[in-house]
C-alpha atoms as a PDB file:
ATOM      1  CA  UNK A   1       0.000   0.000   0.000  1.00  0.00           C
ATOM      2  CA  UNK A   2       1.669   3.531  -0.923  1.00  0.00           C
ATOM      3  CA  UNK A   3      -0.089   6.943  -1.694  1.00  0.00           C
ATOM      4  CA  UNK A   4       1.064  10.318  -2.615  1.00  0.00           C
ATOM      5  CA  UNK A   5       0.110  13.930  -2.625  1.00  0.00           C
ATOM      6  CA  UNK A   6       1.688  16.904  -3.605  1.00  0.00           C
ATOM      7  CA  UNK A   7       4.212  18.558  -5.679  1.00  0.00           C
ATOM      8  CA  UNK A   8       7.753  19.952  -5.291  1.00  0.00           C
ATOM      9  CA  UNK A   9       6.099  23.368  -6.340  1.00  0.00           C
ATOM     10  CA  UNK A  10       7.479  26.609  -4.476  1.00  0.00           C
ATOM     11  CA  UNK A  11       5.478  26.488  -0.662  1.00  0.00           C
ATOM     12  CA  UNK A  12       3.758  23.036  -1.206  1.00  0.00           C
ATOM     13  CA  UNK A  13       5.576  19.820  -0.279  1.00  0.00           C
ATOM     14  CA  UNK A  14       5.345  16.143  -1.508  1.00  0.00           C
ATOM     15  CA  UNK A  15       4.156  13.868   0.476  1.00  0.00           C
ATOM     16  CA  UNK A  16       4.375   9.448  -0.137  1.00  0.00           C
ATOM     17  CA  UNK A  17       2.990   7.431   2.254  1.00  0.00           C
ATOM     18  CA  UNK A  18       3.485   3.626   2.383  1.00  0.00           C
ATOM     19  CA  UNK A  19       3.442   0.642   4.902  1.00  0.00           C
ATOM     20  CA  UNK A  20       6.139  -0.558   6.701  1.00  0.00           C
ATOM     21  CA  UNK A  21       7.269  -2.502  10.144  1.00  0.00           C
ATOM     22  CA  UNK A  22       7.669   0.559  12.195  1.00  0.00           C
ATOM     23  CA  UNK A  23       7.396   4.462  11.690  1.00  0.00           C
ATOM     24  CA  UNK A  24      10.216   5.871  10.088  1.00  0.00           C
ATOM     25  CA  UNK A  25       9.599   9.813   9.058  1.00  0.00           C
ATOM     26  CA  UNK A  26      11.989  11.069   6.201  1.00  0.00           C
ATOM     27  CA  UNK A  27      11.879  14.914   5.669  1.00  0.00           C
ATOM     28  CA  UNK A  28      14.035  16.924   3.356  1.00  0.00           C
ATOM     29  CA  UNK A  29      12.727  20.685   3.590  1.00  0.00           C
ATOM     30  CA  UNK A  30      14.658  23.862   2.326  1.00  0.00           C
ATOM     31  CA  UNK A  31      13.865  25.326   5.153  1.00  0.00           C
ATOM     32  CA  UNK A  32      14.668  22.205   7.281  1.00  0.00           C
ATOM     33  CA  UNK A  33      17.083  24.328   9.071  1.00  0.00           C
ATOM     34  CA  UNK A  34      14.587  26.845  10.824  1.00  0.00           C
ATOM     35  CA  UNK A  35      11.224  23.930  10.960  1.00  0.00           C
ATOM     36  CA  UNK A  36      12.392  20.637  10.985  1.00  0.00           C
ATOM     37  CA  UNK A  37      11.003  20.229  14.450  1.00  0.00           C
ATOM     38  CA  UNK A  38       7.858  22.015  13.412  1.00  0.00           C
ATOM     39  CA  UNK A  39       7.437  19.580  10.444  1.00  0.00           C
ATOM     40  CA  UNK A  40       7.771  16.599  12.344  1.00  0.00           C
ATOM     41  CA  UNK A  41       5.554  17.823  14.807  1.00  0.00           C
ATOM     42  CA  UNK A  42       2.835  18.605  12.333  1.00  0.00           C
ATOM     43  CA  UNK A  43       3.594  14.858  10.757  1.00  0.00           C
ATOM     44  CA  UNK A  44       3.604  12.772  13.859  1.00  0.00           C
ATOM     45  CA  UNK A  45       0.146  14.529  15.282  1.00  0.00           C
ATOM     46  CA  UNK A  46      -1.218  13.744  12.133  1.00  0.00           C
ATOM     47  CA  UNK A  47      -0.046  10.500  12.378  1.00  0.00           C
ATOM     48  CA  UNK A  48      -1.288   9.435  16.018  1.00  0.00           C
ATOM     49  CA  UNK A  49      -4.944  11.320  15.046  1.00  0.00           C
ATOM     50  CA  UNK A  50      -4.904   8.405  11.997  1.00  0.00           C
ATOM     51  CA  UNK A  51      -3.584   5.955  14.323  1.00  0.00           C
ATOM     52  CA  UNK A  52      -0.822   4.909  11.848  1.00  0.00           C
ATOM     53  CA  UNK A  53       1.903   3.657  13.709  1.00  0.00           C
ATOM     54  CA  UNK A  54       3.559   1.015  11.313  1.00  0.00           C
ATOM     55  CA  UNK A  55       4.200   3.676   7.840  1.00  0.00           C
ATOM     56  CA  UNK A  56       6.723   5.542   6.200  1.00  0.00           C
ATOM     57  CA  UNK A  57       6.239   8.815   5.316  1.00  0.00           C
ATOM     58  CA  UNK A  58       8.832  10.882   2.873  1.00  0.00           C
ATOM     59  CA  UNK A  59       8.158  14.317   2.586  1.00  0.00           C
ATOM     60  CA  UNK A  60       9.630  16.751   0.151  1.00  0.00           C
ATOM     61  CA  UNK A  61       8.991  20.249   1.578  1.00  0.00           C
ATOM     62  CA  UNK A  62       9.145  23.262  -0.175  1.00  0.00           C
ATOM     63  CA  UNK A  63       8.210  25.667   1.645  1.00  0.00           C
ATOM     64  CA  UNK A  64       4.720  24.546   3.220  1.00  0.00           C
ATOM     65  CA  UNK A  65       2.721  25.656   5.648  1.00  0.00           C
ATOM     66  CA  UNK A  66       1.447  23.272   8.672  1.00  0.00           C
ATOM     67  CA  UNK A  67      -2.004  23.629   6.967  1.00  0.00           C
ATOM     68  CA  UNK A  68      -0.378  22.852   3.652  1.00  0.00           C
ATOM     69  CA  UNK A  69       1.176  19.903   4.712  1.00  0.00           C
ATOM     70  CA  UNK A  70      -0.936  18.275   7.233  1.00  0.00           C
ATOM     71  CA  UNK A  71      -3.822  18.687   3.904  1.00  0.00           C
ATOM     72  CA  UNK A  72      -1.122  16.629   2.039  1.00  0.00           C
ATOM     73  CA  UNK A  73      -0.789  14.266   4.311  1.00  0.00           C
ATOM     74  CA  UNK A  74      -4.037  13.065   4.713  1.00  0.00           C
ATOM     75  CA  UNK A  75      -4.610  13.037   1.159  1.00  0.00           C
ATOM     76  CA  UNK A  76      -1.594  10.579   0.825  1.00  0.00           C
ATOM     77  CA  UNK A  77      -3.228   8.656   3.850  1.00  0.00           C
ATOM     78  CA  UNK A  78      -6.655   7.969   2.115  1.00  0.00           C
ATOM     79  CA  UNK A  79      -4.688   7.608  -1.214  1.00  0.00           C
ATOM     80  CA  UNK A  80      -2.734   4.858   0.811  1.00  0.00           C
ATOM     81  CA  UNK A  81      -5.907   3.134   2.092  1.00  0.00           C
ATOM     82  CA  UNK A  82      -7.576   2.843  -1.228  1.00  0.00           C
ATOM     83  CA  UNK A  83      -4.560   1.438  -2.803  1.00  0.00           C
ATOM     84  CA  UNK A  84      -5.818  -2.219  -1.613  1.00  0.00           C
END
């Protein structure tokens, strides 16, 4: 099961989604630097309100805001649930 959502447009991230044995979080952000810790943040709540525990999540920042990406995320998510 994998699902995506997003681009690697300017302030919009991409997001992929896809099972695995444990969580593992992958982010690459240009402005990693300053909100890394934000990003996860916003990626892990998302997570635990899903109750995924057992995915891997990549995401591709850009430039997003928390809306932005939490949107993505969940898009990804239900992308990742139909792909049964």
């Amino acid at each position: 099961m994998k699902g995506t959502a997003g681009s690697k447009e300017s302030n919009d991230c991409l997001i992929t989604i896809e099972s695995s044995v444990e969580r593992k979080i992958e982010i690459n952000s240009i402005v990693g630097v300053f909100f890394y810790d934000q990003i996860l943040k916003v990626v892990e709540d998302t997570l635990d309100e899903q109750e995924l525990y057992n995915v891997k999540v990549i995401v591709e920042d850009k430039g997003a805001l928390d809306y932005t990406i939490k949107s993505r995320l969940l898009t990804a998510i239900e992308r990742m649930r139909e792909d049964v």
